[in-house]
C-alpha atoms as a PDB file:
ATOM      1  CA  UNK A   1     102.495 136.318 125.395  1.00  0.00           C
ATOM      2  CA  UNK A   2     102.489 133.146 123.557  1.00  0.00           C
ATOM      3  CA  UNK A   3     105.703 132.812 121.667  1.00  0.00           C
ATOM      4  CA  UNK A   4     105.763 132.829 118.001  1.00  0.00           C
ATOM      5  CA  UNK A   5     106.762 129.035 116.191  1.00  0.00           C
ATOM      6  CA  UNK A   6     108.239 129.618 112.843  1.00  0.00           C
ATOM      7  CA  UNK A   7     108.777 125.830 112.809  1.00  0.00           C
ATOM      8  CA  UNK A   8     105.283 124.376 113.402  1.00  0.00           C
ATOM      9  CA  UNK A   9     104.749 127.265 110.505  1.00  0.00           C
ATOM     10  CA  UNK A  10     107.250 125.674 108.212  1.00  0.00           C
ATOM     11  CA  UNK A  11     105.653 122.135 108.813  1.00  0.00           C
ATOM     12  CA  UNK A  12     102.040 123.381 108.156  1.00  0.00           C
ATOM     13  CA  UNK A  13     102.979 125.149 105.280  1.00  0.00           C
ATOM     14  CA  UNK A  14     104.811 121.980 103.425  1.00  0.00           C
ATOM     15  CA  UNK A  15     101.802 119.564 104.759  1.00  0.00           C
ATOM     16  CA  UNK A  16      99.474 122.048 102.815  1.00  0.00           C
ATOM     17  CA  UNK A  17     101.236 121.967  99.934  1.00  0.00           C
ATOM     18  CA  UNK A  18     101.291 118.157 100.148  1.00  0.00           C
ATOM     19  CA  UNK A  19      97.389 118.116 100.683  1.00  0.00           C
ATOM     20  CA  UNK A  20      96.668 119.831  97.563  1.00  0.00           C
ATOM     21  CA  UNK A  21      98.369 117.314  95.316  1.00  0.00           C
ATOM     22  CA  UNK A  22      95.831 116.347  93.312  1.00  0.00           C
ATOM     23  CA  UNK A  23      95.452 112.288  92.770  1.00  0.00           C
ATOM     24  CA  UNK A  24      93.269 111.590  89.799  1.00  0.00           C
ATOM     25  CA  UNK A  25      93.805 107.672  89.316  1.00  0.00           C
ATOM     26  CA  UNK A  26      91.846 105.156  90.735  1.00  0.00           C
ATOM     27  CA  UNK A  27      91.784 103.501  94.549  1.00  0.00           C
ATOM     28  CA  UNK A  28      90.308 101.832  96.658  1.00  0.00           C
ATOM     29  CA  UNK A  29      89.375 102.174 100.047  1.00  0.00           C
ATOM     30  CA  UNK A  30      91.035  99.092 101.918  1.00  0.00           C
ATOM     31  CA  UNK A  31      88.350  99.452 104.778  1.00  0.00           C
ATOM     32  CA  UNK A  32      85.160  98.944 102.522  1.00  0.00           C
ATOM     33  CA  UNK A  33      83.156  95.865 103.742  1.00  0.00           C
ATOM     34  CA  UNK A  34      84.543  95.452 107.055  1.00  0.00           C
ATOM     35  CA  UNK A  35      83.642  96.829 110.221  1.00  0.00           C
ATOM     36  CA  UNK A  36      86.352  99.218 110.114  1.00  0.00           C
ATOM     37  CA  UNK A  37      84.354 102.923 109.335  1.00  0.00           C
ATOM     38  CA  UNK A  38      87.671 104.229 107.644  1.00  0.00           C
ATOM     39  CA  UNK A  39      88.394 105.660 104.376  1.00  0.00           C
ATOM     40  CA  UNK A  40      91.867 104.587 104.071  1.00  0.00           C
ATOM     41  CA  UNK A  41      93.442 104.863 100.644  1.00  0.00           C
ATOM     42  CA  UNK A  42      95.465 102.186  98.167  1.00  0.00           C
ATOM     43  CA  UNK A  43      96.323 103.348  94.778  1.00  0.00           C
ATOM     44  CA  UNK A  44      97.596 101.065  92.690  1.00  0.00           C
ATOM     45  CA  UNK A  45     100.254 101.309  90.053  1.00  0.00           C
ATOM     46  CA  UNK A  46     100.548  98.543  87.434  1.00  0.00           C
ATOM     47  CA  UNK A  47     103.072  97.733  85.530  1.00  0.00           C
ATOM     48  CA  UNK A  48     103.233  96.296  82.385  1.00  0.00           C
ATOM     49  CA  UNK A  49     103.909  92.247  81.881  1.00  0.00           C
ATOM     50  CA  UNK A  50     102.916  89.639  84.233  1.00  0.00           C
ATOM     51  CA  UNK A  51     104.179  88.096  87.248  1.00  0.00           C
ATOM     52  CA  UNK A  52     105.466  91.110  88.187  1.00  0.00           C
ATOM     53  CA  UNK A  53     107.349  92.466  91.624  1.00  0.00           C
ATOM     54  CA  UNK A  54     105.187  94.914  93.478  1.00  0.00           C
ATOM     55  CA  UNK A  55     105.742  97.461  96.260  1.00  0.00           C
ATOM     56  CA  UNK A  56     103.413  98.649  98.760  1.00  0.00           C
ATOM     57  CA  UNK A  57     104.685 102.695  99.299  1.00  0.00           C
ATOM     58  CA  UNK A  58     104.340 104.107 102.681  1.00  0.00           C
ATOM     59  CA  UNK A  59     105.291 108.024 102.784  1.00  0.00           C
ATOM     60  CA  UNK A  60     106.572 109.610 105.500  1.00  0.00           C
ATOM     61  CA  UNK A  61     105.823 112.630 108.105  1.00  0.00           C
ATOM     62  CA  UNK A  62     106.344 111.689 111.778  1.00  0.00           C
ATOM     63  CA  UNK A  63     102.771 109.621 111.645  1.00  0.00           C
ATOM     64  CA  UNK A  64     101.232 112.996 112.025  1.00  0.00           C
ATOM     65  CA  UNK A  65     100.626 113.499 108.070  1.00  0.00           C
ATOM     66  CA  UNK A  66     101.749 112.071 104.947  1.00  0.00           C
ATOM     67  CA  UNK A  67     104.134 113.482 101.902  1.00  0.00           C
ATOM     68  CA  UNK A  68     102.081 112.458  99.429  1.00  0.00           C
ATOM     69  CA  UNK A  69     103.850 113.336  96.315  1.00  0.00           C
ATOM     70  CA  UNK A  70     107.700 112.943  96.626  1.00  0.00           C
ATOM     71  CA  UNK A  71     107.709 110.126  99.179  1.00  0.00           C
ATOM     72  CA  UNK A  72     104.518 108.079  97.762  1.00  0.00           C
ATOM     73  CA  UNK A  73     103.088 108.663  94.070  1.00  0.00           C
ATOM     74  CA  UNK A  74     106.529 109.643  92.672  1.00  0.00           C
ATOM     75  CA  UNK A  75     107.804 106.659  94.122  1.00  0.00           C
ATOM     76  CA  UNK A  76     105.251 104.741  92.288  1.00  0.00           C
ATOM     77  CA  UNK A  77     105.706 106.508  89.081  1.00  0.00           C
ATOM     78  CA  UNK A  78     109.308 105.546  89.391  1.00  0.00           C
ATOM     79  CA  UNK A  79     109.310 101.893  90.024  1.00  0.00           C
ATOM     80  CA  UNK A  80     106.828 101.867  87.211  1.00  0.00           C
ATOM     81  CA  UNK A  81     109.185 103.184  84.801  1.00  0.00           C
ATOM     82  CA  UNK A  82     111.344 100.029  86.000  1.00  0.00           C
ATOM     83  CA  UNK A  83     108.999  97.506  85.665  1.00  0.00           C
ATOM     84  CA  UNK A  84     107.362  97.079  88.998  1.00  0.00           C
ATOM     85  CA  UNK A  85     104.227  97.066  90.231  1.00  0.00           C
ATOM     86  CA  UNK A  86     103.627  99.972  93.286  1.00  0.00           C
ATOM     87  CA  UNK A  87     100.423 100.475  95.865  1.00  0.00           C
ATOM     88  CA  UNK A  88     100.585 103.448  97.543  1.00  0.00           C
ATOM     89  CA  UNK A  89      98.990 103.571 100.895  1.00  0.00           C
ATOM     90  CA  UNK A  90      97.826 106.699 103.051  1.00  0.00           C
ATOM     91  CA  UNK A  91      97.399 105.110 105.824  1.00  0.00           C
ATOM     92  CA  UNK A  92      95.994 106.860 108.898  1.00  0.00           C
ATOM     93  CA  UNK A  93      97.981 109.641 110.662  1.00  0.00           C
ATOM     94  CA  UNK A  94      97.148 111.685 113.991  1.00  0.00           C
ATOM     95  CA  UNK A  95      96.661 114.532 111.692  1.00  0.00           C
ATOM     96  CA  UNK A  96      97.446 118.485 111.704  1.00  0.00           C
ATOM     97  CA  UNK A  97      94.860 119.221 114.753  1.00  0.00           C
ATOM     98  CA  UNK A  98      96.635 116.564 116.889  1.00  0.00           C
ATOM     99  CA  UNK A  99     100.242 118.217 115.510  1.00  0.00           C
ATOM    100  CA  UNK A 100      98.378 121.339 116.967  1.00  0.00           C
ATOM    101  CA  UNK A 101      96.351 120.844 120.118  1.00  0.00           C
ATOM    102  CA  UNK A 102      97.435 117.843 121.518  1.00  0.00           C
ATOM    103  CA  UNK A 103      93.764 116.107 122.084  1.00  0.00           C
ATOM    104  CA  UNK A 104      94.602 112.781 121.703  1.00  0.00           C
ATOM    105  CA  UNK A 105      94.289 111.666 125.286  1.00  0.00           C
ATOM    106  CA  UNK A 106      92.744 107.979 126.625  1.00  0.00           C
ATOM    107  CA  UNK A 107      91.101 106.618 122.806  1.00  0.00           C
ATOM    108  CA  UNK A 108      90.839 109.987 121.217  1.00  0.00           C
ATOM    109  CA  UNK A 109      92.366 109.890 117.349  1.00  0.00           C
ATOM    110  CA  UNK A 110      94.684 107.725 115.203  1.00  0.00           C
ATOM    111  CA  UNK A 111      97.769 106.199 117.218  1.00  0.00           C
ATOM    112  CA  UNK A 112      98.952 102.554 117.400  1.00  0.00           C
ATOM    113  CA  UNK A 113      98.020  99.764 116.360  1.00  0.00           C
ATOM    114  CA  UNK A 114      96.116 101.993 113.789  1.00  0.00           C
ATOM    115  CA  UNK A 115      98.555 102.727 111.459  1.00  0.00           C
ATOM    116  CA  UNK A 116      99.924  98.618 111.242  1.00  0.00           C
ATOM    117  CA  UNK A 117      96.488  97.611 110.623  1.00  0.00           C
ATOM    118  CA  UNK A 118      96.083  99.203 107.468  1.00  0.00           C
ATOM    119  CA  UNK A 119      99.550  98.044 105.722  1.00  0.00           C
ATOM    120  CA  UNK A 120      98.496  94.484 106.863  1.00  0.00           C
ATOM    121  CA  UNK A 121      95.311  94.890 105.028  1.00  0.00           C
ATOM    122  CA  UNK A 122      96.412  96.445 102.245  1.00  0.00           C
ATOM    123  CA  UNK A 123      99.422  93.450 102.349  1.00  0.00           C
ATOM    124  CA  UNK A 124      96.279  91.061 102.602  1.00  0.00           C
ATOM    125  CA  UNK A 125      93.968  93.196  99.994  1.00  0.00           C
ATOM    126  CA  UNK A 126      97.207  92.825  97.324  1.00  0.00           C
ATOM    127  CA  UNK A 127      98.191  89.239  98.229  1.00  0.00           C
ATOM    128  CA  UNK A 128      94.517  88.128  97.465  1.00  0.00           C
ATOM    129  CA  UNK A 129      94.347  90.047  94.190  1.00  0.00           C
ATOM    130  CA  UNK A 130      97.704  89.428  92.879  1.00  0.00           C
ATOM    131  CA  UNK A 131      96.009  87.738  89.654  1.00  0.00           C
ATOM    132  CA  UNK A 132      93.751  91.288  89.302  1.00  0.00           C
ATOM    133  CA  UNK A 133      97.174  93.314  89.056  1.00  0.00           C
ATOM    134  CA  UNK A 134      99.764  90.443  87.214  1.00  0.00           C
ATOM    135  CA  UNK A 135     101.652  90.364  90.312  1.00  0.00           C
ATOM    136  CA  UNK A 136     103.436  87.701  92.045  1.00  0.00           C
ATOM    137  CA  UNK A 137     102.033  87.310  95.595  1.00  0.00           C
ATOM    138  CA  UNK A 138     105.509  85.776  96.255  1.00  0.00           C
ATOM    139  CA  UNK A 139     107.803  89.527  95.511  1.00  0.00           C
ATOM    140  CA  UNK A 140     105.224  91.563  97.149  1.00  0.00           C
ATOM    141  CA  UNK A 141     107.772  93.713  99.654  1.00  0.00           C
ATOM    142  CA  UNK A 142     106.919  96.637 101.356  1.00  0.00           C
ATOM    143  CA  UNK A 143     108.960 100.573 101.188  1.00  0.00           C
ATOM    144  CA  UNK A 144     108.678 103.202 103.387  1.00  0.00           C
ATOM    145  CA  UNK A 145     110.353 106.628 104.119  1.00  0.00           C
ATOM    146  CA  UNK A 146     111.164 108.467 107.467  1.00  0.00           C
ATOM    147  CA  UNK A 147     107.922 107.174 109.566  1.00  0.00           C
ATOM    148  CA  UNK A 148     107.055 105.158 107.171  1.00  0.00           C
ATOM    149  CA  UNK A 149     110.081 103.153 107.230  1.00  0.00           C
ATOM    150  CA  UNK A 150     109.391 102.441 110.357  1.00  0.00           C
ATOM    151  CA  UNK A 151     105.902 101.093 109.750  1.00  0.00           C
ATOM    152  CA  UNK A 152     107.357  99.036 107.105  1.00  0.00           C
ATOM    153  CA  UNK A 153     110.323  97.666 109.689  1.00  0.00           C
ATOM    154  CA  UNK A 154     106.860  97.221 111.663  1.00  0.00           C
ATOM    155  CA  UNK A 155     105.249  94.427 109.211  1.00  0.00           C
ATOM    156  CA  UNK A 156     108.574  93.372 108.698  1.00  0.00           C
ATOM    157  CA  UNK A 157     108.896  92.465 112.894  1.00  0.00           C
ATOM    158  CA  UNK A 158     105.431  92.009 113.480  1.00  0.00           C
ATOM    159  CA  UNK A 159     104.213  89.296 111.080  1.00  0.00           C
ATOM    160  CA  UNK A 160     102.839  87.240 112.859  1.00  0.00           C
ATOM    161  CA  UNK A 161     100.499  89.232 114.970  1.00  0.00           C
ATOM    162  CA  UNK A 162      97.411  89.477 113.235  1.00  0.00           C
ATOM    163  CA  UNK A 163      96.418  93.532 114.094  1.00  0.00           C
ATOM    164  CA  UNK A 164      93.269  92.844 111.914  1.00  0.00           C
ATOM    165  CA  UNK A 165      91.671  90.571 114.390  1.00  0.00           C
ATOM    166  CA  UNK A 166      90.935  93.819 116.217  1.00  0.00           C
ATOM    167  CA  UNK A 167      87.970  93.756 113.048  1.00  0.00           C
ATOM    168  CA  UNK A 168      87.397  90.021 113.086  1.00  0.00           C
ATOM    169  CA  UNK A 169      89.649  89.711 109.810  1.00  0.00           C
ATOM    170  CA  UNK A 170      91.516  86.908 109.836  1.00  0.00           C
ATOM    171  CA  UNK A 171      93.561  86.453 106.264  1.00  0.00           C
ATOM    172  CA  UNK A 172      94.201  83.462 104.432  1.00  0.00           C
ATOM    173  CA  UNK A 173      97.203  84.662 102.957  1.00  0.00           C
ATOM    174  CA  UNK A 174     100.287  85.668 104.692  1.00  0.00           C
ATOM    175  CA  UNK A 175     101.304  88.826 105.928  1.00  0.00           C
ATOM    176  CA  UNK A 176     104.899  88.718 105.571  1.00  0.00           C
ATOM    177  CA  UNK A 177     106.335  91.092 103.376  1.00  0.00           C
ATOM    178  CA  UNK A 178     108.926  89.198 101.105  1.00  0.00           C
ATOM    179  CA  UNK A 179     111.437  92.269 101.501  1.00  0.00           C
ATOM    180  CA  UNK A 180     111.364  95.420 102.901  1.00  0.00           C
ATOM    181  CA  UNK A 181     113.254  99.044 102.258  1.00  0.00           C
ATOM    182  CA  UNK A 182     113.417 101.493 105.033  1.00  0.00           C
ATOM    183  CA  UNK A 183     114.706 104.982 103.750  1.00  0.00           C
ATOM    184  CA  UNK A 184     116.125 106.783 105.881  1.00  0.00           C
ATOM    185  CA  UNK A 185     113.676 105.659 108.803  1.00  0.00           C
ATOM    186  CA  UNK A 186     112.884 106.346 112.270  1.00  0.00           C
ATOM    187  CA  UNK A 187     113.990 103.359 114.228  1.00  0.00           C
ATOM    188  CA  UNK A 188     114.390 103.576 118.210  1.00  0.00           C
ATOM    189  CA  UNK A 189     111.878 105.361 120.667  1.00  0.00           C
ATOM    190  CA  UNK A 190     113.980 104.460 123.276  1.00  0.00           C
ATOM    191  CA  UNK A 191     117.819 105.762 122.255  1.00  0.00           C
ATOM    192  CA  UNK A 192     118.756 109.281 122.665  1.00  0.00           C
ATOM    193  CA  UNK A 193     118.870 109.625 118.767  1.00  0.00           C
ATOM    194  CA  UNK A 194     115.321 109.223 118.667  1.00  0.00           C
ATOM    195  CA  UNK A 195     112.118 111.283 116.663  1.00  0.00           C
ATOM    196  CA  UNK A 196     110.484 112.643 119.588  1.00  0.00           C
ATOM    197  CA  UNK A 197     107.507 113.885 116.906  1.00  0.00           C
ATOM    198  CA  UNK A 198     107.003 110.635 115.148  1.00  0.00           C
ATOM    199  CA  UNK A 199     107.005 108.688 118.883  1.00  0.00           C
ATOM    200  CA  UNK A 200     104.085 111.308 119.410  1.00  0.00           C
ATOM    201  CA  UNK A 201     102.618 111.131 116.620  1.00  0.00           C
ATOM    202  CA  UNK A 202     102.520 106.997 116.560  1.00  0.00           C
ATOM    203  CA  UNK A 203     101.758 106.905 120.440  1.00  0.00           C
ATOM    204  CA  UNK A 204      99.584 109.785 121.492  1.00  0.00           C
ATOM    205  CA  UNK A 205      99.551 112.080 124.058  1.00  0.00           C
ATOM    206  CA  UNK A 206      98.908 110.180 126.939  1.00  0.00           C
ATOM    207  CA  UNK A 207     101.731 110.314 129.291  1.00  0.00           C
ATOM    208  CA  UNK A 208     103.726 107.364 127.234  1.00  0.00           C
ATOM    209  CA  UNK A 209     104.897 103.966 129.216  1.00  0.00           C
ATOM    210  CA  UNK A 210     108.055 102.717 128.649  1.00  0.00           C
ATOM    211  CA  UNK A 211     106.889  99.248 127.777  1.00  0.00           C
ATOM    212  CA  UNK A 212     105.477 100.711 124.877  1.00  0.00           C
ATOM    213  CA  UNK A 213     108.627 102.371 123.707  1.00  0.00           C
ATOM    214  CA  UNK A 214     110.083  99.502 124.094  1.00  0.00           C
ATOM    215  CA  UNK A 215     107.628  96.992 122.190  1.00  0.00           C
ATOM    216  CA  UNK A 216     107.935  99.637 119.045  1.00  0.00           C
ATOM    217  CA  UNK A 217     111.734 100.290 118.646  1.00  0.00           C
ATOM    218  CA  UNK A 218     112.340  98.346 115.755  1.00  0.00           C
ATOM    219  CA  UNK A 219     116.096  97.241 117.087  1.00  0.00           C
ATOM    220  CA  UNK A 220     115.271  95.572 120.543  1.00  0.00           C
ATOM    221  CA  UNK A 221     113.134  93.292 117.838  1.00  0.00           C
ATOM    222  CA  UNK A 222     114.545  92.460 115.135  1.00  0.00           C
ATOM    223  CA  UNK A 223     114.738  88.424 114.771  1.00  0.00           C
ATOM    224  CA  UNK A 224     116.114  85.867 112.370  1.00  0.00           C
ATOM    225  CA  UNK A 225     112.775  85.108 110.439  1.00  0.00           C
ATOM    226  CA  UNK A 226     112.481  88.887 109.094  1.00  0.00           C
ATOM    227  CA  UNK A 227     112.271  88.992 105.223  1.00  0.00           C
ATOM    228  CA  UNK A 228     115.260  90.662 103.862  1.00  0.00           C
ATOM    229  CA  UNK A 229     115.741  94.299 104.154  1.00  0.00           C
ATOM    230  CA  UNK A 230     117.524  96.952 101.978  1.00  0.00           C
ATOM    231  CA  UNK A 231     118.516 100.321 104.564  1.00  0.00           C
ATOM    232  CA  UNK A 232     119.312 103.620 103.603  1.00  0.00           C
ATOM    233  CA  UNK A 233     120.277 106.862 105.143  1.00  0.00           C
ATOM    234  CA  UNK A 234     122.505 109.669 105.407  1.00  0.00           C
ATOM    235  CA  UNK A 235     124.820 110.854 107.778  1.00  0.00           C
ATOM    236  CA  UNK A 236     123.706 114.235 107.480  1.00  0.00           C
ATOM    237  CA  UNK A 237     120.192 114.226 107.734  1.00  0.00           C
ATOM    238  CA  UNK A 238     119.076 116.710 110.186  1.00  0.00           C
ATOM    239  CA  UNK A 239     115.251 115.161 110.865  1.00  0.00           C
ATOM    240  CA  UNK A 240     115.773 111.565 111.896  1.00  0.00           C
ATOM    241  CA  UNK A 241     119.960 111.034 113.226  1.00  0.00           C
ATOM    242  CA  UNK A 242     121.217 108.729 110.972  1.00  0.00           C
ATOM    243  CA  UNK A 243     121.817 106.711 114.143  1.00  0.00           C
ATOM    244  CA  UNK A 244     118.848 104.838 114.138  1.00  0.00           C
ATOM    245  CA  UNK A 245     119.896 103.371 111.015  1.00  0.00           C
ATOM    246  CA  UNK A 246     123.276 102.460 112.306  1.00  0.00           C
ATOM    247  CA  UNK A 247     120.960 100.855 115.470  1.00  0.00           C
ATOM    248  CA  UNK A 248     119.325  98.769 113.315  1.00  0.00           C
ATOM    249  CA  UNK A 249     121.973  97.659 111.153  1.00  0.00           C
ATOM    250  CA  UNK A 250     123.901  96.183 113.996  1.00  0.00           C
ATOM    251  CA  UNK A 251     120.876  94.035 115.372  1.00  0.00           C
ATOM    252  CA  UNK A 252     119.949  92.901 111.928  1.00  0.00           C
ATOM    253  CA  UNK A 253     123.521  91.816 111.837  1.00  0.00           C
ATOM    254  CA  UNK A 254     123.885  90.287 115.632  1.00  0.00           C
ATOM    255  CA  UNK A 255     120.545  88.190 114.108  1.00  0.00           C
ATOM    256  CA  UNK A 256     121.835  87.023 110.795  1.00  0.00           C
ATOM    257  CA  UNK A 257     118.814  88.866 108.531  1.00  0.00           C
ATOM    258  CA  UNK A 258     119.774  89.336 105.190  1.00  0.00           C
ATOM    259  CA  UNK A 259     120.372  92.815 104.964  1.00  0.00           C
ATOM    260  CA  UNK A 260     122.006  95.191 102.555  1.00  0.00           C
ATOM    261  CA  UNK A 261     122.838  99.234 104.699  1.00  0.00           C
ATOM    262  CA  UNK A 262     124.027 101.820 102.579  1.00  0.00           C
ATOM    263  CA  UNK A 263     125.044 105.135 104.418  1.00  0.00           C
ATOM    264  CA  UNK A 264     125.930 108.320 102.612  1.00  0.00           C
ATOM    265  CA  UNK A 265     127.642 111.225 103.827  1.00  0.00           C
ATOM    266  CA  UNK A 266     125.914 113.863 102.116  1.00  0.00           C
ATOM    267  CA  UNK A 267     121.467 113.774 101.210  1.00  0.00           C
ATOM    268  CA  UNK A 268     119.486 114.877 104.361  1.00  0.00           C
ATOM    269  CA  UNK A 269     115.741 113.705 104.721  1.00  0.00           C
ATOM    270  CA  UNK A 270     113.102 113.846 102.307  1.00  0.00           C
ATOM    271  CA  UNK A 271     114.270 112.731  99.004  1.00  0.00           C
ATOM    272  CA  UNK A 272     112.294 109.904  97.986  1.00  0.00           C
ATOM    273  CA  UNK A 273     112.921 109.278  94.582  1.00  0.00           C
ATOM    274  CA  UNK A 274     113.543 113.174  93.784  1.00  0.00           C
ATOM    275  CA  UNK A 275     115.960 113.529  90.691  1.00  0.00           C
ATOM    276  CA  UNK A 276     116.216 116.867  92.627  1.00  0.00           C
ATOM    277  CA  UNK A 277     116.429 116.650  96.256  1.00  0.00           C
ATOM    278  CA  UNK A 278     118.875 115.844  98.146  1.00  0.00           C
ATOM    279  CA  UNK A 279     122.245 115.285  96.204  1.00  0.00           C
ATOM    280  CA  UNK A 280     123.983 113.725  93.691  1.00  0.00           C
ATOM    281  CA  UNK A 281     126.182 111.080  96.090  1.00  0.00           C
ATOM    282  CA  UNK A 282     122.275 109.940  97.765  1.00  0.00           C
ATOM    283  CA  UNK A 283     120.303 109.954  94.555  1.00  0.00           C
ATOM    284  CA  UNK A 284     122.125 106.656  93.684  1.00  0.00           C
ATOM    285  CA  UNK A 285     120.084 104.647  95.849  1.00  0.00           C
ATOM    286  CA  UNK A 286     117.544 103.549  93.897  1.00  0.00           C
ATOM    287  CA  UNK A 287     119.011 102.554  91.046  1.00  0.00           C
ATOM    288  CA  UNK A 288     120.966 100.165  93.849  1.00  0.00           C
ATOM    289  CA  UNK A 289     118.143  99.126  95.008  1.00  0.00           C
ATOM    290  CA  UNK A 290     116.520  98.254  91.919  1.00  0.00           C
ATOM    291  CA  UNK A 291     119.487  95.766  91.258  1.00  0.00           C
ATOM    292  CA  UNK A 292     119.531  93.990  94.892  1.00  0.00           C
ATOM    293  CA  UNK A 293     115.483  93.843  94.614  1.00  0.00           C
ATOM    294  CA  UNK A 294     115.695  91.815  91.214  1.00  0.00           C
ATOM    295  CA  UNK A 295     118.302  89.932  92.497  1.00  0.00           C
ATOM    296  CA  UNK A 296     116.713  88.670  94.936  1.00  0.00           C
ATOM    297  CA  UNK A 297     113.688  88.098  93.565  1.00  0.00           C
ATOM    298  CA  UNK A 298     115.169  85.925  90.741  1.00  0.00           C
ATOM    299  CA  UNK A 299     116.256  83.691  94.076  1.00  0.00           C
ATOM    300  CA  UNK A 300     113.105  83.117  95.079  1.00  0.00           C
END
């Protein structure tokens, strides 16, 4: 008899709950006149003023789903309140029936380099339209949570490799976010302190090659041209161990990147922007980061 899993229960609950949040602003599908079939989603968030900073918002979920709500359009609603400028992007995800079934096997379903090609369009998509939305193309930085820090660490790293070539898209503008936040973010697929579910979900379910664990953890390459980064986490998050943080903080350091880590004791996982999740002593990070992203901005 098949044994009962209260946790994949749990999980499938909270992603349909996250589903049903209902998004009645405007997008745009970043995929539309290219050969790319994909609806992928970009919702922008505009501030009020000109020249302003602006965020591209990657939720998390283990790059098998996306929370929607308290790590994407909350987010936005947030750095609105504070003056910048927010594009949140759903970007593909293996999806519940992968979570489930495990199908993905040889080119079957959304995996690497899927996921990296849509943030560098939608960094491409907002770069080229920064007059449209009265941003400056030169603060455009890039904040993720969970698996979507990593992504984020991933455009960060990654640059230079033009993943949209794969669709004969070659931008003009750069694809180098001009800071990026990781939030408590998966890091390492190689460490024992690894998210075996997010190295699924971003890899497949092919039998996975070490090479390919090792070109993804974010830590083995990190290098001294990454735009600056602001890292969060909390020592007692139970999802992602807050040593991939502590991972990348040291080779961010052994490479001289501009970095600012911030490591509570007390928040767990999921908080986003929450003025109720997680706790008191975490909830403090954003207004932190609000202050080191102006400041450097104003450098610029």
């Amino acid at each position: 008899m098949t044994k009962f899993n209260f946790t994949k229960v749990i999980l499938l609950v909270a992603i349909l709950i996250s589903a049903i949040t209902v998004n009645a602003r405007n997008y745009i599908n970043i995929w539309d006149n290219t050969s790319c079939n994909e609806v992928v989603t970009l919702t922008p968030y505009i501030a009020d003023g000109e020249d302003n900073i602006a965020i591209i918002v990657c939720p998390g979920g283990s790059y098998f789903w996306l929370d929607k709500e308290t790590e994407g359009h909350e987010v936005a609603r947030w750095l609105n309140q504070h003056g910048v400028s927010a594009f949140v992007l759903e970007y593909r995800t293996a999806g519940v029936p992968a979570f489930i079934t495990h199908y993905r096997i040889g080119s079957k379903g959304n995996k690497h380099p899927h996921m990296i090609q849509d943030l560098q369009r939608s960094i491409q998509l907002v770069r080229e339209n920064s007059q449209k939305y009265n941003i400056n193309p030169n603060k455009l930085g890039v904040m993720g949570f969970s698996a979507g820090g990593h992504l984020v660490l991933s455009s960060g790293v990654f640059y230079n490799t033009n993943f949209l070539s794969l669709h004969d898209i070659y931008p003009s503008v750069s694809l180098r976010p001009d800071f990026v936040v990781p939030i408590y973010p998966v890091v390492t697929f190689i460490d024992d302190c690894m998210h075996k579910r997010s190295r699924r979900g971003l890899m497949g379910d092919a039998k996975i090659k070490q090479e390919m664990c090792d070109s993804l953890s974010i830590e083995k390459k990190v290098h001294s041209s990454m735009p600056p980064i602001f890292l969060v986490n909390c020592k007692d998050d139970p999802i992602v161990k807050y040593k991939n943080s502590e991972l990348l903080d040291s080779a961010l350091t052994e490479c001289g990147v501009p970095h600012v880590y911030i490591q509570y004791e007390t928040g767990g996982h999921g908080f986003g922007m929450s003025e109720e999740k997680g706790t008191a002593e975490c909830r403090v990070w954003k207004n932190n980061f609000l202050k080191w992203v102006k400041a450097i901005c104003e450098d610029e």
